[in-house]
C-alpha atoms as a PDB file:
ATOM      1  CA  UNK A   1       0.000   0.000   0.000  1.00  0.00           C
ATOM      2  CA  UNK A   2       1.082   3.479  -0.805  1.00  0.00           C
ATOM      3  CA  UNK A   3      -0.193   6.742   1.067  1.00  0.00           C
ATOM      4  CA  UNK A   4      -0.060  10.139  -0.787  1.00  0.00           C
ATOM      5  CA  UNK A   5      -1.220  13.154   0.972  1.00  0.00           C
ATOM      6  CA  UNK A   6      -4.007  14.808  -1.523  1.00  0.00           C
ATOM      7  CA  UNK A   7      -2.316  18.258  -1.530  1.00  0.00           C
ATOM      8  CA  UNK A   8       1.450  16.911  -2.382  1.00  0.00           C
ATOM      9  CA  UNK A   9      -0.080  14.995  -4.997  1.00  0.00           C
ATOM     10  CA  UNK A  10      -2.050  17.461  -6.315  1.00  0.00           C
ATOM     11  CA  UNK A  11       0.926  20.197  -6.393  1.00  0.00           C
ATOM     12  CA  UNK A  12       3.048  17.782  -8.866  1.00  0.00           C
ATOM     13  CA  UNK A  13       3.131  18.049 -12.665  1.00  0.00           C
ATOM     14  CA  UNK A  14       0.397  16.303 -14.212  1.00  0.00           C
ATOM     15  CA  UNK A  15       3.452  14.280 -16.119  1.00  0.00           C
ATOM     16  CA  UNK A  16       4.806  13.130 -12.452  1.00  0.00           C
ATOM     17  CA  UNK A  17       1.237  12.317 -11.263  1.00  0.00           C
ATOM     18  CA  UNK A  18       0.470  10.039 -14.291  1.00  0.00           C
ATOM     19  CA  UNK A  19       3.780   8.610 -13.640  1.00  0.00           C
ATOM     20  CA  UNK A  20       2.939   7.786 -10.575  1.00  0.00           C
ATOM     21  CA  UNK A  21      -0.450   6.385 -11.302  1.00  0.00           C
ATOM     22  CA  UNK A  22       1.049   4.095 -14.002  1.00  0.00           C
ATOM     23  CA  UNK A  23       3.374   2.651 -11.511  1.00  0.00           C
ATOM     24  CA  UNK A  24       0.900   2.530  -8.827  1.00  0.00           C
ATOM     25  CA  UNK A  25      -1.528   0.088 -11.186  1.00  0.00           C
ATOM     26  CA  UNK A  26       2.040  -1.268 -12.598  1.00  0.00           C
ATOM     27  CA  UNK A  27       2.271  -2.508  -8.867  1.00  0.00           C
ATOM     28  CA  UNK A  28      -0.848  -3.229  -7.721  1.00  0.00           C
ATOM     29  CA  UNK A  29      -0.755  -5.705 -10.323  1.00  0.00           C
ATOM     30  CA  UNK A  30       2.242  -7.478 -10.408  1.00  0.00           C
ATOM     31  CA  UNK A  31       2.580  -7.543  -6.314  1.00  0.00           C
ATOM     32  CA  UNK A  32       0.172 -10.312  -6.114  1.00  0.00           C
ATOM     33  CA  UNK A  33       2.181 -12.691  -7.570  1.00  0.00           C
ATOM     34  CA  UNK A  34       5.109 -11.707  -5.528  1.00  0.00           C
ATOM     35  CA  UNK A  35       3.178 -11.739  -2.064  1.00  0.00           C
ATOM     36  CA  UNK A  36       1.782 -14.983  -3.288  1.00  0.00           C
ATOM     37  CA  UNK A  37       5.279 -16.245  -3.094  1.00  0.00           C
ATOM     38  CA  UNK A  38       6.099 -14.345   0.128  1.00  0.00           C
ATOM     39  CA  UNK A  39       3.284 -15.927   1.643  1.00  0.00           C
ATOM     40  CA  UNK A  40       4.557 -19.723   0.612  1.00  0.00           C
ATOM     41  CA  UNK A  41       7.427 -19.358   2.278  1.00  0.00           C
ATOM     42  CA  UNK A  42       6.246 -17.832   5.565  1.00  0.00           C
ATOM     43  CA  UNK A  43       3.349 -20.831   5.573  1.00  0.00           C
ATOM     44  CA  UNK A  44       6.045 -23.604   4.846  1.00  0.00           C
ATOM     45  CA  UNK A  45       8.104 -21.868   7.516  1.00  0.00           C
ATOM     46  CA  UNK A  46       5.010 -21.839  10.034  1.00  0.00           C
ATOM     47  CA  UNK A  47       4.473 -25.913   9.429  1.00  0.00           C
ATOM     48  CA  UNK A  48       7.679 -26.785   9.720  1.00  0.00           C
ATOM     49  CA  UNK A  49       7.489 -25.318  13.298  1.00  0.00           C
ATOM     50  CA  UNK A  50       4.365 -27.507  13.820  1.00  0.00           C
ATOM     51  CA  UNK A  51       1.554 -25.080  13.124  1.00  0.00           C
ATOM     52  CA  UNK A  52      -1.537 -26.940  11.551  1.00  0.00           C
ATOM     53  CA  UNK A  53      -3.919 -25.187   9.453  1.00  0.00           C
ATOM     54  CA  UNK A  54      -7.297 -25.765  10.193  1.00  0.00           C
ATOM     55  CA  UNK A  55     -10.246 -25.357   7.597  1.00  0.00           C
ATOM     56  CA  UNK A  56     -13.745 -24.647   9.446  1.00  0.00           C
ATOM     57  CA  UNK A  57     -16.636 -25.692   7.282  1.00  0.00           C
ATOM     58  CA  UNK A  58     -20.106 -25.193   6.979  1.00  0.00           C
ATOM     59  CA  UNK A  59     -22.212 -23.769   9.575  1.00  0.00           C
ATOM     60  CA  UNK A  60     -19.250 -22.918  11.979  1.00  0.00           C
ATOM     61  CA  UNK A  61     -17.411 -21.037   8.479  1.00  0.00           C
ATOM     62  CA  UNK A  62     -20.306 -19.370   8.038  1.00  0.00           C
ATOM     63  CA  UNK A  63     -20.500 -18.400  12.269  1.00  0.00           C
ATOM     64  CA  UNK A  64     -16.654 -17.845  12.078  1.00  0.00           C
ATOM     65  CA  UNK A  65     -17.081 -14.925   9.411  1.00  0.00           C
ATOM     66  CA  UNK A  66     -20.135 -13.463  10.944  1.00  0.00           C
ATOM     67  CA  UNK A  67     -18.288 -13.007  14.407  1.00  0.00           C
ATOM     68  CA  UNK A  68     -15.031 -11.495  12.718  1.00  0.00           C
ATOM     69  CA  UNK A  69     -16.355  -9.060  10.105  1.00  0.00           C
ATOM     70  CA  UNK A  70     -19.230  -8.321  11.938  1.00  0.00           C
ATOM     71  CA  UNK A  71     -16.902  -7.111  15.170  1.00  0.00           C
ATOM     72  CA  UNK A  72     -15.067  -4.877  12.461  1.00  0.00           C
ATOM     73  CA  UNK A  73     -17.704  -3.431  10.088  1.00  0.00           C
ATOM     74  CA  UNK A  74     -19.562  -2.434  13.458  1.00  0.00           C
ATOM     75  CA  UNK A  75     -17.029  -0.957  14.937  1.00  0.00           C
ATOM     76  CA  UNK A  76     -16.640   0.898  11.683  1.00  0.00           C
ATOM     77  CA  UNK A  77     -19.915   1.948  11.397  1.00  0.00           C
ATOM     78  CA  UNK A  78     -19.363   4.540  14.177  1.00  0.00           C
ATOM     79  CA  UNK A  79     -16.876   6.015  12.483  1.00  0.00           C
ATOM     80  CA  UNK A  80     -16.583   9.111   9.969  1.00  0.00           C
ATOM     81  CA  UNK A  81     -14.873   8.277   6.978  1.00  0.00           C
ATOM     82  CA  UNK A  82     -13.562  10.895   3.774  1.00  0.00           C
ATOM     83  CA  UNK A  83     -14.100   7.731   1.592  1.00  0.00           C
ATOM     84  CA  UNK A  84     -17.634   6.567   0.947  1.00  0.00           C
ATOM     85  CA  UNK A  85     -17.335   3.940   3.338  1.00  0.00           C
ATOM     86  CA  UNK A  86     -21.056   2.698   2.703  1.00  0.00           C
ATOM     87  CA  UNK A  87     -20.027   1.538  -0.976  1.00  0.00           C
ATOM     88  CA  UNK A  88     -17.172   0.029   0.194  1.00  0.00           C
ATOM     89  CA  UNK A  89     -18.739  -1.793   2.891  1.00  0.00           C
ATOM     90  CA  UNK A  90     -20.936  -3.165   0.497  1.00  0.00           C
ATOM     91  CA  UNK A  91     -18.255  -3.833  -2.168  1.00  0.00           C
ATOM     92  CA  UNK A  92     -15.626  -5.752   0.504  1.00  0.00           C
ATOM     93  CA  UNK A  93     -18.230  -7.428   3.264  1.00  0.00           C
ATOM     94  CA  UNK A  94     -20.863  -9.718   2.490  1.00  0.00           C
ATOM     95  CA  UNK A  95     -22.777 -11.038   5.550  1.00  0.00           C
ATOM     96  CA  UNK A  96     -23.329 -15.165   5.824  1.00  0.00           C
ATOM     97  CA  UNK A  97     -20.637 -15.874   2.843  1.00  0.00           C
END
Protein backbone atom coordinates (compact mmCIF):
# COMPACT_ATOMS: atom_id res chain seq x y z
CA UNK A 1 0.00 0.00 0.00
CA UNK A 2 1.08 3.48 -0.81
CA UNK A 3 -0.19 6.74 1.07
CA UNK A 4 -0.06 10.14 -0.79
CA UNK A 5 -1.22 13.15 0.97
CA UNK A 6 -4.01 14.81 -1.52
CA UNK A 7 -2.32 18.26 -1.53
CA UNK A 8 1.45 16.91 -2.38
CA UNK A 9 -0.08 15.00 -5.00
CA UNK A 10 -2.05 17.46 -6.31
CA UNK A 11 0.93 20.20 -6.39
CA UNK A 12 3.05 17.78 -8.87
CA UNK A 13 3.13 18.05 -12.66
CA UNK A 14 0.40 16.30 -14.21
CA UNK A 15 3.45 14.28 -16.12
CA UNK A 16 4.81 13.13 -12.45
CA UNK A 17 1.24 12.32 -11.26
CA UNK A 18 0.47 10.04 -14.29
CA UNK A 19 3.78 8.61 -13.64
CA UNK A 20 2.94 7.79 -10.58
CA UNK A 21 -0.45 6.38 -11.30
CA UNK A 22 1.05 4.09 -14.00
CA UNK A 23 3.37 2.65 -11.51
CA UNK A 24 0.90 2.53 -8.83
CA UNK A 25 -1.53 0.09 -11.19
CA UNK A 26 2.04 -1.27 -12.60
CA UNK A 27 2.27 -2.51 -8.87
CA UNK A 28 -0.85 -3.23 -7.72
CA UNK A 29 -0.76 -5.70 -10.32
CA UNK A 30 2.24 -7.48 -10.41
CA UNK A 31 2.58 -7.54 -6.31
CA UNK A 32 0.17 -10.31 -6.11
CA UNK A 33 2.18 -12.69 -7.57
CA UNK A 34 5.11 -11.71 -5.53
CA UNK A 35 3.18 -11.74 -2.06
CA UNK A 36 1.78 -14.98 -3.29
CA UNK A 37 5.28 -16.24 -3.09
CA UNK A 38 6.10 -14.34 0.13
CA UNK A 39 3.28 -15.93 1.64
CA UNK A 40 4.56 -19.72 0.61
CA UNK A 41 7.43 -19.36 2.28
CA UNK A 42 6.25 -17.83 5.57
CA UNK A 43 3.35 -20.83 5.57
CA UNK A 44 6.05 -23.60 4.85
CA UNK A 45 8.10 -21.87 7.52
CA UNK A 46 5.01 -21.84 10.03
CA UNK A 47 4.47 -25.91 9.43
CA UNK A 48 7.68 -26.78 9.72
CA UNK A 49 7.49 -25.32 13.30
CA UNK A 50 4.37 -27.51 13.82
CA UNK A 51 1.55 -25.08 13.12
CA UNK A 52 -1.54 -26.94 11.55
CA UNK A 53 -3.92 -25.19 9.45
CA UNK A 54 -7.30 -25.77 10.19
CA UNK A 55 -10.25 -25.36 7.60
CA UNK A 56 -13.74 -24.65 9.45
CA UNK A 57 -16.64 -25.69 7.28
CA UNK A 58 -20.11 -25.19 6.98
CA UNK A 59 -22.21 -23.77 9.58
CA UNK A 60 -19.25 -22.92 11.98
CA UNK A 61 -17.41 -21.04 8.48
CA UNK A 62 -20.31 -19.37 8.04
CA UNK A 63 -20.50 -18.40 12.27
CA UNK A 64 -16.65 -17.85 12.08
CA UNK A 65 -17.08 -14.93 9.41
CA UNK A 66 -20.13 -13.46 10.94
CA UNK A 67 -18.29 -13.01 14.41
CA UNK A 68 -15.03 -11.50 12.72
CA UNK A 69 -16.35 -9.06 10.10
CA UNK A 70 -19.23 -8.32 11.94
CA UNK A 71 -16.90 -7.11 15.17
CA UNK A 72 -15.07 -4.88 12.46
CA UNK A 73 -17.70 -3.43 10.09
CA UNK A 74 -19.56 -2.43 13.46
CA UNK A 75 -17.03 -0.96 14.94
CA UNK A 76 -16.64 0.90 11.68
CA UNK A 77 -19.91 1.95 11.40
CA UNK A 78 -19.36 4.54 14.18
CA UNK A 79 -16.88 6.01 12.48
CA UNK A 80 -16.58 9.11 9.97
CA UNK A 81 -14.87 8.28 6.98
CA UNK A 82 -13.56 10.90 3.77
CA UNK A 83 -14.10 7.73 1.59
CA UNK A 84 -17.63 6.57 0.95
CA UNK A 85 -17.33 3.94 3.34
CA UNK A 86 -21.06 2.70 2.70
CA UNK A 87 -20.03 1.54 -0.98
CA UNK A 88 -17.17 0.03 0.19
CA UNK A 89 -18.74 -1.79 2.89
CA UNK A 90 -20.94 -3.17 0.50
CA UNK A 91 -18.25 -3.83 -2.17
CA UNK A 92 -15.63 -5.75 0.50
CA UNK A 93 -18.23 -7.43 3.26
CA UNK A 94 -20.86 -9.72 2.49
CA UNK A 95 -22.78 -11.04 5.55
CA UNK A 96 -23.33 -15.17 5.82
CA UNK A 97 -20.64 -15.87 2.84
Amino acid sequence: MTVINLKKFNGLSKAHRDLLMEYGEKFEKDSNAVLAKASEVDNAKLEKAGIKTIMLKGDIAKAYLNTIYGAKWAENDTREYKVDYKTLKSKVYRPGS
